[in-house]
Protein backbone atom coordinates (compact mmCIF):
# COMPACT_ATOMS: atom_id res chain seq x y z
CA UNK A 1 -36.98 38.18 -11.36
CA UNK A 2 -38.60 34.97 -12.15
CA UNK A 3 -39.51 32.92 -9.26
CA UNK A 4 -40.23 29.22 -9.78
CA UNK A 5 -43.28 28.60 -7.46
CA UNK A 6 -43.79 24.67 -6.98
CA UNK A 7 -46.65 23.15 -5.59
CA UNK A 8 -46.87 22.39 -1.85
CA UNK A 9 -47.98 18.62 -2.73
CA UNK A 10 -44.30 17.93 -4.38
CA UNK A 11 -42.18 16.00 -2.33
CA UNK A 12 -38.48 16.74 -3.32
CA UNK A 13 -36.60 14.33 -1.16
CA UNK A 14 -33.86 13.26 -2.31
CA UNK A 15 -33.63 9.52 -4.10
CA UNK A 16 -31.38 6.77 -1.47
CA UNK A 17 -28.65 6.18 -4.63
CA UNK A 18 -28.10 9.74 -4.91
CA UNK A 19 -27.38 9.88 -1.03
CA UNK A 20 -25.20 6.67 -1.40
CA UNK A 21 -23.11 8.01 -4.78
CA UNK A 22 -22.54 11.57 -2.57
CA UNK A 23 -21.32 9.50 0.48
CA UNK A 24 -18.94 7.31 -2.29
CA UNK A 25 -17.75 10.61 -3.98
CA UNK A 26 -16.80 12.12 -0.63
CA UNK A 27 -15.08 8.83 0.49
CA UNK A 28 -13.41 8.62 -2.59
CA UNK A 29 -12.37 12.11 -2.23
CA UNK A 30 -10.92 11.46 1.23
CA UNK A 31 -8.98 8.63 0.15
CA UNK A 32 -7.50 10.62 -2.97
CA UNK A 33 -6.14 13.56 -0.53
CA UNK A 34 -4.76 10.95 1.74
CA UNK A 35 -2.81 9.32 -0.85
CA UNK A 36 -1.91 12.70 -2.90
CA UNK A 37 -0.95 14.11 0.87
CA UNK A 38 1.50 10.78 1.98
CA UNK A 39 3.01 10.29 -1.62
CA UNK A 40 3.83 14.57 -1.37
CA UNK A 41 5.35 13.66 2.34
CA UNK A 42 7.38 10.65 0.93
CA UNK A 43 8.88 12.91 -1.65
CA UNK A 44 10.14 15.74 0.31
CA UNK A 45 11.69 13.10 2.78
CA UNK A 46 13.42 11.33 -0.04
CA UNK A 47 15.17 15.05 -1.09
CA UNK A 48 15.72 15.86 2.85
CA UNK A 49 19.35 15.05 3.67
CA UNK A 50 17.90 12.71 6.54
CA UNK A 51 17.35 9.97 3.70
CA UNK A 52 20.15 10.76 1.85
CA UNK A 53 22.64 9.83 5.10
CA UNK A 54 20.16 6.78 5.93
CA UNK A 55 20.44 5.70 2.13
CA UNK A 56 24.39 6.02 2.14
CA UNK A 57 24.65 3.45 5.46
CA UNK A 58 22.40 0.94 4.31
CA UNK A 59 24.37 0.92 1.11
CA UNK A 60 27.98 0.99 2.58
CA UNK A 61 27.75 -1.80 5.11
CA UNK A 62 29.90 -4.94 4.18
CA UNK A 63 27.77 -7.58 2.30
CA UNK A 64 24.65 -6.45 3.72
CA UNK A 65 22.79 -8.51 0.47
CA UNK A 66 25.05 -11.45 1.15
CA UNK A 67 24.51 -11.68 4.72
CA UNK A 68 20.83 -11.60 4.26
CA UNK A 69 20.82 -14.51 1.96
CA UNK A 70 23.36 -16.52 3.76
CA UNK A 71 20.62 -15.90 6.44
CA UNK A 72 18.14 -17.59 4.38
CA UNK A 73 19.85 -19.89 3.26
CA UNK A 74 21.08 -21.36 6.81
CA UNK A 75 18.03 -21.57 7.56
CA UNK A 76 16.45 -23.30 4.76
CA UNK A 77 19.66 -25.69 4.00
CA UNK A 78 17.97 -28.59 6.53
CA UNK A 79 14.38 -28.47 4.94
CA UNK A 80 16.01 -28.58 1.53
CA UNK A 81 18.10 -31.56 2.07
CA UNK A 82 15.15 -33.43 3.80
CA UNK A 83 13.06 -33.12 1.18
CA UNK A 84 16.11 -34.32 -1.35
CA UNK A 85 16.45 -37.34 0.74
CA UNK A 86 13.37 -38.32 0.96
CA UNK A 87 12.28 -38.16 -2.66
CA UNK A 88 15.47 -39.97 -3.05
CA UNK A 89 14.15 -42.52 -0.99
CA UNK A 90 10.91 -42.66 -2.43
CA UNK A 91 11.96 -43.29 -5.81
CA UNK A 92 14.40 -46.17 -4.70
């Protein structure tokens, strides 16, 4: 066997950027398990029948996207109509 002898006088320490890119790679790493882990969670809920039954009530109450907007829109009717009125009255 060939041993590779090296001189006592080398230093081999390692460079700072190659420290920095191994603490990057593993933090990328972490976040890339994370993700892959809560996007494979999200999809087995979505096929459970848990979602399924949630799914089916959201989308079988009575104007549930009407109601919502009416919402909005009762509340933004008054700031609408000032600001109609008083470009109105500017421009007179």
């Amino acid at each position: 066997m060939n041993k590779v002898v090296f001189h006592k006088s080398d230093n081999f320490k390692r460079p700072l950027s190659r420290v920095r890119t191994r603490y990057i790679s593993f933090l990328a790493l972490l976040i890339s398990i994370i993700t892959f882990t809560s996007g494979f969670y999200f999809a087995l809920f979505m096929k459970g029948p848990n979602f399924e039954n949630q799914f089916n009530e959201i989308m079988n109450r009575p104007d549930f996207e009407n109601q919502f907007y009416r919402e909005i829109m009762k509340r933004l009717t008054p700031i609408i109509n000032y600001e109609i009125e008083k470009r109105f009255e500017e421009a007179n």
